[in-house]
N, C-alpha and C. Protein backbone atom coordinates (compact mmCIF):
# COMPACT_ATOMS: atom_id res chain seq x y z
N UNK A 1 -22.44 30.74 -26.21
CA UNK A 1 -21.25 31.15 -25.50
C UNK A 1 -21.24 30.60 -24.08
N UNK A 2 -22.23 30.58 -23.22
CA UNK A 2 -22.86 30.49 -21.96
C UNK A 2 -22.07 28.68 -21.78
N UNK A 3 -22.62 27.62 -23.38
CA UNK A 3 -22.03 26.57 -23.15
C UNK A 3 -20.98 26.13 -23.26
N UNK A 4 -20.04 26.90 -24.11
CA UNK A 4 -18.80 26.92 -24.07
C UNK A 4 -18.10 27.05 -22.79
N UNK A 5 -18.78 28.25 -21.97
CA UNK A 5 -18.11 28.24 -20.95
C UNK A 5 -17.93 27.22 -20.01
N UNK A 6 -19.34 26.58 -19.86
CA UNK A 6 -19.59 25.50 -18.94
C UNK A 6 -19.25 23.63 -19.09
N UNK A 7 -18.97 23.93 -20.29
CA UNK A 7 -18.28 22.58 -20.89
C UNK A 7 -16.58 23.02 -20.59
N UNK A 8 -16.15 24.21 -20.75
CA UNK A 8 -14.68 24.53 -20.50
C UNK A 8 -14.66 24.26 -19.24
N UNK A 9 -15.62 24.50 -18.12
CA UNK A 9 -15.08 24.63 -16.47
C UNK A 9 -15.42 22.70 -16.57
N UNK A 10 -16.36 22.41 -17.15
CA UNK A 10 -16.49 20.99 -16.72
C UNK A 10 -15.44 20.66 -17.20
N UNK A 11 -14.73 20.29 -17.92
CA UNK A 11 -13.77 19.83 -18.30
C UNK A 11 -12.22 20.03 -17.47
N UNK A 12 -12.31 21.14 -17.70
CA UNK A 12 -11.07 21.32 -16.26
C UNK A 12 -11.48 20.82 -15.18
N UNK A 13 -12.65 20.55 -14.45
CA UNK A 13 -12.99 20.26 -13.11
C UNK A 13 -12.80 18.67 -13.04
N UNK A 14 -13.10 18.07 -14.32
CA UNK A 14 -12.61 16.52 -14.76
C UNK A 14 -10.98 16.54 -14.80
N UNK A 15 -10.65 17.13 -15.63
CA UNK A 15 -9.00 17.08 -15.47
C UNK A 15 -8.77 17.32 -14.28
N UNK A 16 -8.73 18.11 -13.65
CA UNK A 16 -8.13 18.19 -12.09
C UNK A 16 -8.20 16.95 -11.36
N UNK A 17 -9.61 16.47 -11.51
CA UNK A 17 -10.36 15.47 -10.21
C UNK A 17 -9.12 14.16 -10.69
N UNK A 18 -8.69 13.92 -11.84
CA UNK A 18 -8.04 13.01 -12.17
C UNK A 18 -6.52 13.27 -12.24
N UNK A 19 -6.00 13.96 -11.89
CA UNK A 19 -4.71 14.67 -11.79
C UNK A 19 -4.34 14.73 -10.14
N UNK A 20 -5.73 14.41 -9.62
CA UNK A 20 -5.30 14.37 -7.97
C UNK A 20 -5.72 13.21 -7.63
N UNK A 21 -6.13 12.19 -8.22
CA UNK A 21 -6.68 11.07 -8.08
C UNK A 21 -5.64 10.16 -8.51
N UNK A 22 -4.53 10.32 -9.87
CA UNK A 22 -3.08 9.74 -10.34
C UNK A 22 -2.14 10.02 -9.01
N UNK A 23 -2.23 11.16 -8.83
CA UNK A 23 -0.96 11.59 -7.60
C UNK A 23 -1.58 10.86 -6.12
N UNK A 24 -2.60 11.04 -5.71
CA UNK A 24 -2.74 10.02 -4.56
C UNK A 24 -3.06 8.87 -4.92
N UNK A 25 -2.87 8.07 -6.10
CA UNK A 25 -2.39 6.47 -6.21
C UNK A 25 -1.38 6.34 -6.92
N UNK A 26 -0.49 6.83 -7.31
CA UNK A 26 0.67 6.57 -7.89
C UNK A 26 1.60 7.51 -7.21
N UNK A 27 2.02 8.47 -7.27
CA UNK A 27 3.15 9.25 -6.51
C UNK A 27 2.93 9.02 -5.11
N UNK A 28 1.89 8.79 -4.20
CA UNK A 28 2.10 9.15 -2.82
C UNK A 28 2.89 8.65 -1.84
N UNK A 29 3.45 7.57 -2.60
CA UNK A 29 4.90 6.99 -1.82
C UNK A 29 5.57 7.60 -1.16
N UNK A 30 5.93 6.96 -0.03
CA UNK A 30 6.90 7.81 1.05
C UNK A 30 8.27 7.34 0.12
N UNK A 31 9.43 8.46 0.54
CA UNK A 31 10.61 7.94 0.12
C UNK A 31 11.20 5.99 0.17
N UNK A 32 11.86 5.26 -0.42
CA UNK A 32 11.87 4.48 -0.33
C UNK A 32 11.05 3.06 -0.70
N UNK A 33 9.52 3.69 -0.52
CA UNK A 33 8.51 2.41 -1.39
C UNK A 33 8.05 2.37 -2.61
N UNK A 34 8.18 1.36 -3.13
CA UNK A 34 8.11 0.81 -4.58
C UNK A 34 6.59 0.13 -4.59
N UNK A 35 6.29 1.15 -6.03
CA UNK A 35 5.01 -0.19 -6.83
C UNK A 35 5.42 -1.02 -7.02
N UNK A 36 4.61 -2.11 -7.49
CA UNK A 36 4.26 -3.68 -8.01
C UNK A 36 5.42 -4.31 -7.05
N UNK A 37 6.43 -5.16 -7.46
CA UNK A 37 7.10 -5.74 -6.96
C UNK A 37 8.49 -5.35 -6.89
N UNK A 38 8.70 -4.18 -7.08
CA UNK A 38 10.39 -4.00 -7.10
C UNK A 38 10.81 -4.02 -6.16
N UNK A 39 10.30 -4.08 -4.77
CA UNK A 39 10.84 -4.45 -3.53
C UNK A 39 11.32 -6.05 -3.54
N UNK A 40 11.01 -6.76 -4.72
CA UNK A 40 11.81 -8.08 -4.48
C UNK A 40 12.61 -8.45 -5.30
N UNK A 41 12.92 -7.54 -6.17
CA UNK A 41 13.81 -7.69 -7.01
C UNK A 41 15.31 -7.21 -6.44
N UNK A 42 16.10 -8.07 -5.38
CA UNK A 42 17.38 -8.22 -4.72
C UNK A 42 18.01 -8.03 -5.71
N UNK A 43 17.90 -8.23 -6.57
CA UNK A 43 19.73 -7.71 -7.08
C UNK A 43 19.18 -6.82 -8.33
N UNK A 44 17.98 -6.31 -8.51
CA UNK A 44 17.70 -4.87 -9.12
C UNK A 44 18.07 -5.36 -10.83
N UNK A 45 18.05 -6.83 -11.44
CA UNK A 45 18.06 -6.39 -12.64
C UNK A 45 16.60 -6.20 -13.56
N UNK A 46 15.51 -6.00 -12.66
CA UNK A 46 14.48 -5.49 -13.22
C UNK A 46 13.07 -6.17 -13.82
N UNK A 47 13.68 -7.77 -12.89
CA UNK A 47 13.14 -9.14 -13.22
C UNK A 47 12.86 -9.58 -11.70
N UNK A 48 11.74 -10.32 -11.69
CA UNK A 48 11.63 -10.79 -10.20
C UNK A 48 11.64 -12.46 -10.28
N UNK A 49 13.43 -12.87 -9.47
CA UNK A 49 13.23 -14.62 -10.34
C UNK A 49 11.94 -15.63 -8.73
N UNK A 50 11.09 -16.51 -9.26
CA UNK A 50 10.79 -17.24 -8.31
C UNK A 50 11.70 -17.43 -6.71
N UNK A 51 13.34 -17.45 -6.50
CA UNK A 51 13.40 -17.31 -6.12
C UNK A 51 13.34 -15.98 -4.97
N UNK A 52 13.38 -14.67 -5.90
CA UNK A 52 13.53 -13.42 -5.39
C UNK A 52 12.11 -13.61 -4.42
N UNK A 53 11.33 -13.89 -5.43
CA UNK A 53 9.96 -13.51 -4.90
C UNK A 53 9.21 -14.42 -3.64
N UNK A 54 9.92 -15.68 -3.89
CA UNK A 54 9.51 -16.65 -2.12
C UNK A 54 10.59 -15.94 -1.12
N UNK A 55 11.94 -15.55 -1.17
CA UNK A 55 12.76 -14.63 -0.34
C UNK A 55 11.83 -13.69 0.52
N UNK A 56 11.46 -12.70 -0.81
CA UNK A 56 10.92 -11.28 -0.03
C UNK A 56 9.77 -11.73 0.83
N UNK A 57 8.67 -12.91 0.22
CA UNK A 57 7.58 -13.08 0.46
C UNK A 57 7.44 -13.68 1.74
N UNK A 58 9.04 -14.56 2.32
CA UNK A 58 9.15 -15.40 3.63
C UNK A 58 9.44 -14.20 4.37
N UNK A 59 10.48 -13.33 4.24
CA UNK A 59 10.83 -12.54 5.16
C UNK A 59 9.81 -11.76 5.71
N UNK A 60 8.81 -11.27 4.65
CA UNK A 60 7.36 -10.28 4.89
C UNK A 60 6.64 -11.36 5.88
N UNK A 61 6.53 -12.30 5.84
CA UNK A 61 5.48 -13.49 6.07
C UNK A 61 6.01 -13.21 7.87
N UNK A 62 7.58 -13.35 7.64
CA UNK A 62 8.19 -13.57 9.35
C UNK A 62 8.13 -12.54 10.26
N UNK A 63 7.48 -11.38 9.39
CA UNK A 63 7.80 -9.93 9.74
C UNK A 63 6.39 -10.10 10.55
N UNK A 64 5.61 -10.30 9.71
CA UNK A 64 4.13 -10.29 10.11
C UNK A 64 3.98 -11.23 11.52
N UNK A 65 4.66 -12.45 10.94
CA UNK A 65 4.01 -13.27 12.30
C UNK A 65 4.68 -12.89 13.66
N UNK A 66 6.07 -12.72 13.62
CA UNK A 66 6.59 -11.92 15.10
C UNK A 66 6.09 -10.47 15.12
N UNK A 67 5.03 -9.62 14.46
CA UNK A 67 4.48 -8.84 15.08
C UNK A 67 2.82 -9.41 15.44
N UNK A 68 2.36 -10.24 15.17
CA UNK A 68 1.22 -10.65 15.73
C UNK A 68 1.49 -11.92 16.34
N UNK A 69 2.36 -12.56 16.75
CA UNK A 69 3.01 -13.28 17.89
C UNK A 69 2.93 -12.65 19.22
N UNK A 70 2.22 -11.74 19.87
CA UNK A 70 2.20 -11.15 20.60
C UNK A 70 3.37 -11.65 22.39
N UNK A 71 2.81 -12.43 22.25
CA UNK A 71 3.53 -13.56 23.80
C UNK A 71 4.43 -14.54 23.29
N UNK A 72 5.21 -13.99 21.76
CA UNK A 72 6.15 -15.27 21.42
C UNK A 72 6.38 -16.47 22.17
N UNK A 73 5.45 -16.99 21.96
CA UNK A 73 5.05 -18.35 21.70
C UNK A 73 5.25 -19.45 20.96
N UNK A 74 5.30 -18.71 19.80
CA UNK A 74 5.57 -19.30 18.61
C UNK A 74 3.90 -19.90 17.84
N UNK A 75 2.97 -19.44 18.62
CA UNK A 75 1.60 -19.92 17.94
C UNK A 75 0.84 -18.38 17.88
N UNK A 76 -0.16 -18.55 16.99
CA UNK A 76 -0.78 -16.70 16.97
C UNK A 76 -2.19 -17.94 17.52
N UNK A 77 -2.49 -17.08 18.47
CA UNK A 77 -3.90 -17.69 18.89
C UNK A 77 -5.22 -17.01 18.80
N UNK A 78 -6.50 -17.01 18.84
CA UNK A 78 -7.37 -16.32 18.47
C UNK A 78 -7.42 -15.07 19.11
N UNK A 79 -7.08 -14.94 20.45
CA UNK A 79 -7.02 -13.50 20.94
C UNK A 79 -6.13 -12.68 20.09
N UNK A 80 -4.62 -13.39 19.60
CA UNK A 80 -3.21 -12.69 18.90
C UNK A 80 -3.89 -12.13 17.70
N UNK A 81 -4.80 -13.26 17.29
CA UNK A 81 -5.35 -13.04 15.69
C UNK A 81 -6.48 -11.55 15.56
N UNK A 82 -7.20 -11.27 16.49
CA UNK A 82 -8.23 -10.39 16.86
C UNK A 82 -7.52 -9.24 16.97
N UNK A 83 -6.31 -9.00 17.66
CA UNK A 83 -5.57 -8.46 18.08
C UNK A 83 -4.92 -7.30 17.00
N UNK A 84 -4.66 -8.51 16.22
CA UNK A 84 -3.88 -8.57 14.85
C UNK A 84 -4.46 -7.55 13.94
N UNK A 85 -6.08 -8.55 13.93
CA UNK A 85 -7.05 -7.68 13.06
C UNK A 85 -7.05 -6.11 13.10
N UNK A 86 -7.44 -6.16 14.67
CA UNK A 86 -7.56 -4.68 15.09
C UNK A 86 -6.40 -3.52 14.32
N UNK A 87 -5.71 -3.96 14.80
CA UNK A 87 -4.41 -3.31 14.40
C UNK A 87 -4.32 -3.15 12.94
N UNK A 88 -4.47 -3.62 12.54
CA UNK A 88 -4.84 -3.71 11.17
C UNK A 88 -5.67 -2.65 10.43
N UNK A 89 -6.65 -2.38 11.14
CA UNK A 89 -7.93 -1.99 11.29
C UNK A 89 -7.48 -0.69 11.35
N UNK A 90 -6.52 -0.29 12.37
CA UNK A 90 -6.26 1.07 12.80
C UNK A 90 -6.12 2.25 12.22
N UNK A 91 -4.48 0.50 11.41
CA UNK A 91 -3.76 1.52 10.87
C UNK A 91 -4.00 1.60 9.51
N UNK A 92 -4.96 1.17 9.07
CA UNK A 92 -5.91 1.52 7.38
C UNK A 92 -6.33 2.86 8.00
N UNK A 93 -7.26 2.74 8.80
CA UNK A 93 -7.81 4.36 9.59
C UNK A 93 -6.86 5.18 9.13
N UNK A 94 -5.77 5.07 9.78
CA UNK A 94 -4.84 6.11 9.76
C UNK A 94 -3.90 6.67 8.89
N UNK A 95 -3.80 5.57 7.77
CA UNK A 95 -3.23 5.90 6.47
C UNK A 95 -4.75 6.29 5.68
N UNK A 96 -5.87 6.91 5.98
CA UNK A 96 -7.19 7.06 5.47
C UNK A 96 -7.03 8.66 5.35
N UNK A 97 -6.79 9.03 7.23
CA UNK A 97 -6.93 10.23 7.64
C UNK A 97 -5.64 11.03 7.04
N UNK A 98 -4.32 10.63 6.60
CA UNK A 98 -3.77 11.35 6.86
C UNK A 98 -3.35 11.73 5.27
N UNK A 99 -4.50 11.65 4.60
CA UNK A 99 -4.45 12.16 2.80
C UNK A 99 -5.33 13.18 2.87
């Protein structure tokens, strides 16, 4: 009886651990962000064409470099790049802490 019990709590204690482990990698999306690639699928028919996907991928690319462009310049230089890193760095930290 004793193992029944303890195979029942293990078992729920497995189901749980994996029921909160699905929801903080799959649901924890803030409103608005999409898995895999549906953020480049522009016209939403549920297909991502080569073009969709160099679109989203330039605009992300331009997003990135005028925020680590620091002294628009138009060059990221090794301090911009360090810079960059850091920041980077942070804000993993901080999407770490705040689950």
């Amino acid at each position: 009886m004793k193992i029944s019990y303890i195979l029942a709590a293990l078992l729920l204690t497995l189901g749980l651990s994996q029921m909160a482990y699905a929801d903080h990698h799959e649901s924890g999306n803030k409103p608005g962000e999409h898995h895999g690639m549906e953020w480049a699928d522009a016209n939403k028919d549920g297909a991502v064409s080569h073009d969709e996907f160099t679109a989203a991928h330039k605009e992300r690319s331009e997003k990135m470099f005028e925020k680590m462009d620091a002294n628009k310049d138009g060059k990221i230089d090794e301090a911009e790049r360090k810079a960059g890193k850091a920041k980077m760095g942070e804000h993993c930290k901080m999407k770490g802490d705040a689950k």
